[in-house]
N, C-alpha and C. Protein backbone atom coordinates (compact mmCIF):
# COMPACT_ATOMS: atom_id res chain seq x y z
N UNK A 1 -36.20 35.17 27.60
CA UNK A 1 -36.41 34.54 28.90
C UNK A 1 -36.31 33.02 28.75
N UNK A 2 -35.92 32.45 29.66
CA UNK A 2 -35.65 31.19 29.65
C UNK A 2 -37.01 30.24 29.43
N UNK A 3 -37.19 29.72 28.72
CA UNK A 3 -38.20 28.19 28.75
C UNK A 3 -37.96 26.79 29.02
N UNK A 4 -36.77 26.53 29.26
CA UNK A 4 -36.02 25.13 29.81
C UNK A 4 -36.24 25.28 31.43
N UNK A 5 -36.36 23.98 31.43
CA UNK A 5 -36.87 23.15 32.90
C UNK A 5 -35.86 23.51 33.94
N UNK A 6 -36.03 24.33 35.29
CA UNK A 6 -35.30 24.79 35.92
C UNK A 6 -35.03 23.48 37.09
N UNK A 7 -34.31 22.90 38.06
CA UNK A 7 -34.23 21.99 38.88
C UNK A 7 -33.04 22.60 39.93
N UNK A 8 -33.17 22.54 41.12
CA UNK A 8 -32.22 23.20 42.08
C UNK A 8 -32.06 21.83 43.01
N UNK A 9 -31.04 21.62 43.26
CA UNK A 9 -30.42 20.76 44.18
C UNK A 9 -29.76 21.42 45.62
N UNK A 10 -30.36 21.06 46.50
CA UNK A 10 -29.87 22.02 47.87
C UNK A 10 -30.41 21.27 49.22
N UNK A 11 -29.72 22.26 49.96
CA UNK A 11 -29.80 21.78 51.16
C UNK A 11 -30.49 22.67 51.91
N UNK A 12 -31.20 22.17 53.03
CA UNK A 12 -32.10 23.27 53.87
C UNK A 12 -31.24 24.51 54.57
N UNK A 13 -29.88 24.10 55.19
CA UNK A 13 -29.67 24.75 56.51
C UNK A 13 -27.80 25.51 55.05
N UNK A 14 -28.19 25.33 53.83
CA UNK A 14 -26.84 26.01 53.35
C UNK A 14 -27.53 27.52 53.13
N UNK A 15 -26.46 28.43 53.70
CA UNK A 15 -26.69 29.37 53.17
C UNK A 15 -26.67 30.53 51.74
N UNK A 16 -25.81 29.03 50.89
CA UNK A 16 -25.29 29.82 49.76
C UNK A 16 -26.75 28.72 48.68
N UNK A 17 -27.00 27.64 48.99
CA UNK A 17 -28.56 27.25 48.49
C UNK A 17 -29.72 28.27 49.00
N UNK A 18 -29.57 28.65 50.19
CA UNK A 18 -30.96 29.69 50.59
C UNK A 18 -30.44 30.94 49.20
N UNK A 19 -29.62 31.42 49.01
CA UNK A 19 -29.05 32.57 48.45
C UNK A 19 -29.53 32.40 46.97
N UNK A 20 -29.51 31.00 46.47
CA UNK A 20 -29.64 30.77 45.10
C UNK A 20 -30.77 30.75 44.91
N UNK A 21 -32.08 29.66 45.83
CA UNK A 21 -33.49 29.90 45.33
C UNK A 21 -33.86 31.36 45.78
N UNK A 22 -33.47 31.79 46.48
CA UNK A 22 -34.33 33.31 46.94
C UNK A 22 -33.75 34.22 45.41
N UNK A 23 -32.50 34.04 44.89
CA UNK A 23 -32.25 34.60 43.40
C UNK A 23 -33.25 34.42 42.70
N UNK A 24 -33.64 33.15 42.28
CA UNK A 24 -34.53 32.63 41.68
C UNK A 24 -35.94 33.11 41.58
N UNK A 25 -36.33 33.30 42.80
CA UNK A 25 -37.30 33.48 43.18
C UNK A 25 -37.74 35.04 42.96
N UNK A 26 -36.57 36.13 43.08
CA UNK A 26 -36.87 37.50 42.80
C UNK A 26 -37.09 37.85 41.38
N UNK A 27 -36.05 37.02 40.88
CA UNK A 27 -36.26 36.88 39.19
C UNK A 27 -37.58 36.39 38.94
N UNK A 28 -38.44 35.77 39.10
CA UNK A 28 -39.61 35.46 38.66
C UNK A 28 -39.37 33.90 38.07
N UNK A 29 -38.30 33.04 38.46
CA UNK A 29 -37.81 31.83 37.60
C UNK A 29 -38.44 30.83 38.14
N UNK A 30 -39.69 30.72 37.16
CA UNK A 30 -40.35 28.68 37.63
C UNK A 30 -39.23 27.56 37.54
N UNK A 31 -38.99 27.32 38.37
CA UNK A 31 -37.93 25.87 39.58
C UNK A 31 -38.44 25.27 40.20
N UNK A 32 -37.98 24.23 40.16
CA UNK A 32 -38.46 22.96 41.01
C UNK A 32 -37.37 22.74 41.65
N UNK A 33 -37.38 22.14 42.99
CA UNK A 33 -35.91 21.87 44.17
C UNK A 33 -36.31 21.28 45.03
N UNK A 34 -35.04 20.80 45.51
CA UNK A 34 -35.29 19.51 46.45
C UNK A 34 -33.95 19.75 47.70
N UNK A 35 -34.79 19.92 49.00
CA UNK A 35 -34.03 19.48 49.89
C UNK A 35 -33.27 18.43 50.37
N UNK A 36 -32.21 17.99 49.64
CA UNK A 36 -31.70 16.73 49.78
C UNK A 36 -31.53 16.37 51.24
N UNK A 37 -31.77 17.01 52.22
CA UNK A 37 -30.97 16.96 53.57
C UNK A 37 -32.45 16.32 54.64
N UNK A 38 -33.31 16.61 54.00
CA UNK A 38 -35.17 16.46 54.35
C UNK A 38 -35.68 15.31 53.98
N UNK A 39 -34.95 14.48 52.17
CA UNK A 39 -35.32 13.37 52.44
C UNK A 39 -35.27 12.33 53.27
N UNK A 40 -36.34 11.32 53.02
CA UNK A 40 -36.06 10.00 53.66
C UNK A 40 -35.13 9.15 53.22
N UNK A 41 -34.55 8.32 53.80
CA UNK A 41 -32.87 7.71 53.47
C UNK A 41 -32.84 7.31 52.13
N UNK A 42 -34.49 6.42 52.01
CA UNK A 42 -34.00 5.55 50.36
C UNK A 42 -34.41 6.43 49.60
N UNK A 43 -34.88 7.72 49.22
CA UNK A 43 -35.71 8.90 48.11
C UNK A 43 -33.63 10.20 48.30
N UNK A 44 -33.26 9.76 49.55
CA UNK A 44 -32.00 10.34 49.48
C UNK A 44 -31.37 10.04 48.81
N UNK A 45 -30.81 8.85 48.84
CA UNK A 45 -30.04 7.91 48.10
C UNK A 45 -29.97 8.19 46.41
N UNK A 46 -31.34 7.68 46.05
CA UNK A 46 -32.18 8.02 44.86
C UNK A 46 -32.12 9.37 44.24
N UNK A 47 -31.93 10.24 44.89
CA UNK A 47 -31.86 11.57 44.88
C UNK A 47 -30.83 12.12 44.49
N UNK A 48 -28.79 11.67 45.46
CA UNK A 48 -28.14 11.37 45.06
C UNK A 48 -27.63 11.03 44.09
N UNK A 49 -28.16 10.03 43.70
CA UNK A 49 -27.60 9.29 42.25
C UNK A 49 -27.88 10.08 41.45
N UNK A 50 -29.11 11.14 41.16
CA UNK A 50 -29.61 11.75 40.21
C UNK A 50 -28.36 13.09 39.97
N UNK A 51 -28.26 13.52 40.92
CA UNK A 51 -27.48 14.76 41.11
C UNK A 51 -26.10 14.21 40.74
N UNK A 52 -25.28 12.77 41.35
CA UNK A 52 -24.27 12.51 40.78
C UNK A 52 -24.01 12.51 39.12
N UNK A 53 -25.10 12.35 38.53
CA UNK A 53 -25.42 12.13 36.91
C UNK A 53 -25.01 13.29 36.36
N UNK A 54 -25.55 14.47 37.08
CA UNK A 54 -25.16 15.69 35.97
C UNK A 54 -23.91 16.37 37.29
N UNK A 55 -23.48 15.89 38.08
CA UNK A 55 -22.45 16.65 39.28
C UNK A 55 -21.51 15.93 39.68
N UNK A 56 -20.77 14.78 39.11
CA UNK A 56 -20.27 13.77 39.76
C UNK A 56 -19.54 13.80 41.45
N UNK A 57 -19.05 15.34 42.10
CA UNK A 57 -18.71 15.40 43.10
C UNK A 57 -20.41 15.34 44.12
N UNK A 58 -21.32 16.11 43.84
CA UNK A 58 -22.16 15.98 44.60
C UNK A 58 -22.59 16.96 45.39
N UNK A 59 -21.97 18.35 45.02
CA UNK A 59 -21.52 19.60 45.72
C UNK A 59 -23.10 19.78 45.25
N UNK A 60 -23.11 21.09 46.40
CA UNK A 60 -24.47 21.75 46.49
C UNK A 60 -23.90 23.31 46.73
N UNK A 61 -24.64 24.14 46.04
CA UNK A 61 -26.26 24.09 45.87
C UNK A 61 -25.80 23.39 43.82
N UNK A 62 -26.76 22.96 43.46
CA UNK A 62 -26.28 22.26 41.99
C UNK A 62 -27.79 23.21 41.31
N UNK A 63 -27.39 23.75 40.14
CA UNK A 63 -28.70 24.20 39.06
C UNK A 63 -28.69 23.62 38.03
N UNK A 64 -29.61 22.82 37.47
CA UNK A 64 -29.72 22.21 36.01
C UNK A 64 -30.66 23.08 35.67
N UNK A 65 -30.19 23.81 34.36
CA UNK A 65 -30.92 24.29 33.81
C UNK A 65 -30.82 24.10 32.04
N UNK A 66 -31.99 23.35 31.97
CA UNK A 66 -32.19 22.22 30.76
C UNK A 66 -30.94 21.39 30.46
N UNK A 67 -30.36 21.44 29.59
CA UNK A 67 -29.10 20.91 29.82
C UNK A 67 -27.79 21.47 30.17
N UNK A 68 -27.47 22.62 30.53
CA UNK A 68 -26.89 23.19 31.62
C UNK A 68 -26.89 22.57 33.36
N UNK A 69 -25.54 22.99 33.71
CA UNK A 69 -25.14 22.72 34.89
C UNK A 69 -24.55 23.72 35.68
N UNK A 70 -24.98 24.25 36.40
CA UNK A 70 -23.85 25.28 37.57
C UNK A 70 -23.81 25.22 38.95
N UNK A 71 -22.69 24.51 39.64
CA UNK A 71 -21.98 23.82 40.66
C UNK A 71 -22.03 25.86 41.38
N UNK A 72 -22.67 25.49 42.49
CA UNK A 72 -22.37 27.09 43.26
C UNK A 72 -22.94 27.54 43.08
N UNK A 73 -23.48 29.00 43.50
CA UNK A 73 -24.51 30.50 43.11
C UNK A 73 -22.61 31.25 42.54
N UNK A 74 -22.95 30.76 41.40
CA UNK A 74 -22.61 31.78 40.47
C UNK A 74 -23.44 32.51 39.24
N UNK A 75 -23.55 33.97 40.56
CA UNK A 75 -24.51 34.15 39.62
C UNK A 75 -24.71 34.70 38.11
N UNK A 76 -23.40 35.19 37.81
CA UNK A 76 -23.29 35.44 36.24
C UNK A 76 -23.68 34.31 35.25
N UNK A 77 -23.25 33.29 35.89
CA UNK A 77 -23.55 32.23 35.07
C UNK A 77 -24.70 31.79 35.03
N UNK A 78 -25.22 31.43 36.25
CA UNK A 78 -26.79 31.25 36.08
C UNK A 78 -27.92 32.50 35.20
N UNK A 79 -27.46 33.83 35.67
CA UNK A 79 -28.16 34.52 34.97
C UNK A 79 -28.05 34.15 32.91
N UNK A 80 -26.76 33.98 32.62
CA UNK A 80 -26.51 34.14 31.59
C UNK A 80 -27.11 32.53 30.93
N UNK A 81 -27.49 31.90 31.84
CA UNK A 81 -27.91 30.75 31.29
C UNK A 81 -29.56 30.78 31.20
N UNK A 82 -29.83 31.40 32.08
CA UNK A 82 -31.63 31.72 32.17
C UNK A 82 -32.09 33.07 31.19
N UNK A 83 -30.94 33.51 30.91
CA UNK A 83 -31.44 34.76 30.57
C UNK A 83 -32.26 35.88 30.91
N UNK A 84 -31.55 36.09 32.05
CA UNK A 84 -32.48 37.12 32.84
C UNK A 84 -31.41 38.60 33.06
């Protein structure tokens, strides 16, 4: 089972981000995520930049998982990276 720091990048109103934490969430996977679309302009911004660091396009839904990256709910990949 996975022990690296889970982080989800998403948006409130995407349906393929609703699709990925509710994955997450059936799996039993401690994540932390952020509605980028909910922040306030300058914690957006800020927010942004962070996600550009490991995503340079900026696409959502984004999963860092420890030092892993997966652009989309793909979920083979995410599984195979969490190990679930």
């Amino acid at each position: 089972m996975n022990n690296r720091p889970v982080k989800l990048y998403k948006l409130s109103t995407c349906s393929h981000c609703k699709s990925l934490k509710d994955f997450l969430e059936r799996n039993n996977i401690l994540f932390d995520y952020v509605d980028i679309d909910l922040l306030e302009k300058k914690e957006r911004k800020a927010t942004m930049k962070e996600l550009r660091q490991i995503n340079p396009k900026g696409s959502l839904p984004t999963i860092q998982i420890g030092d892993q990256v997966v652009v989309g709910f793909k979920e083979e990949e995410i599984k195979e990276a969490l190990e679930v």
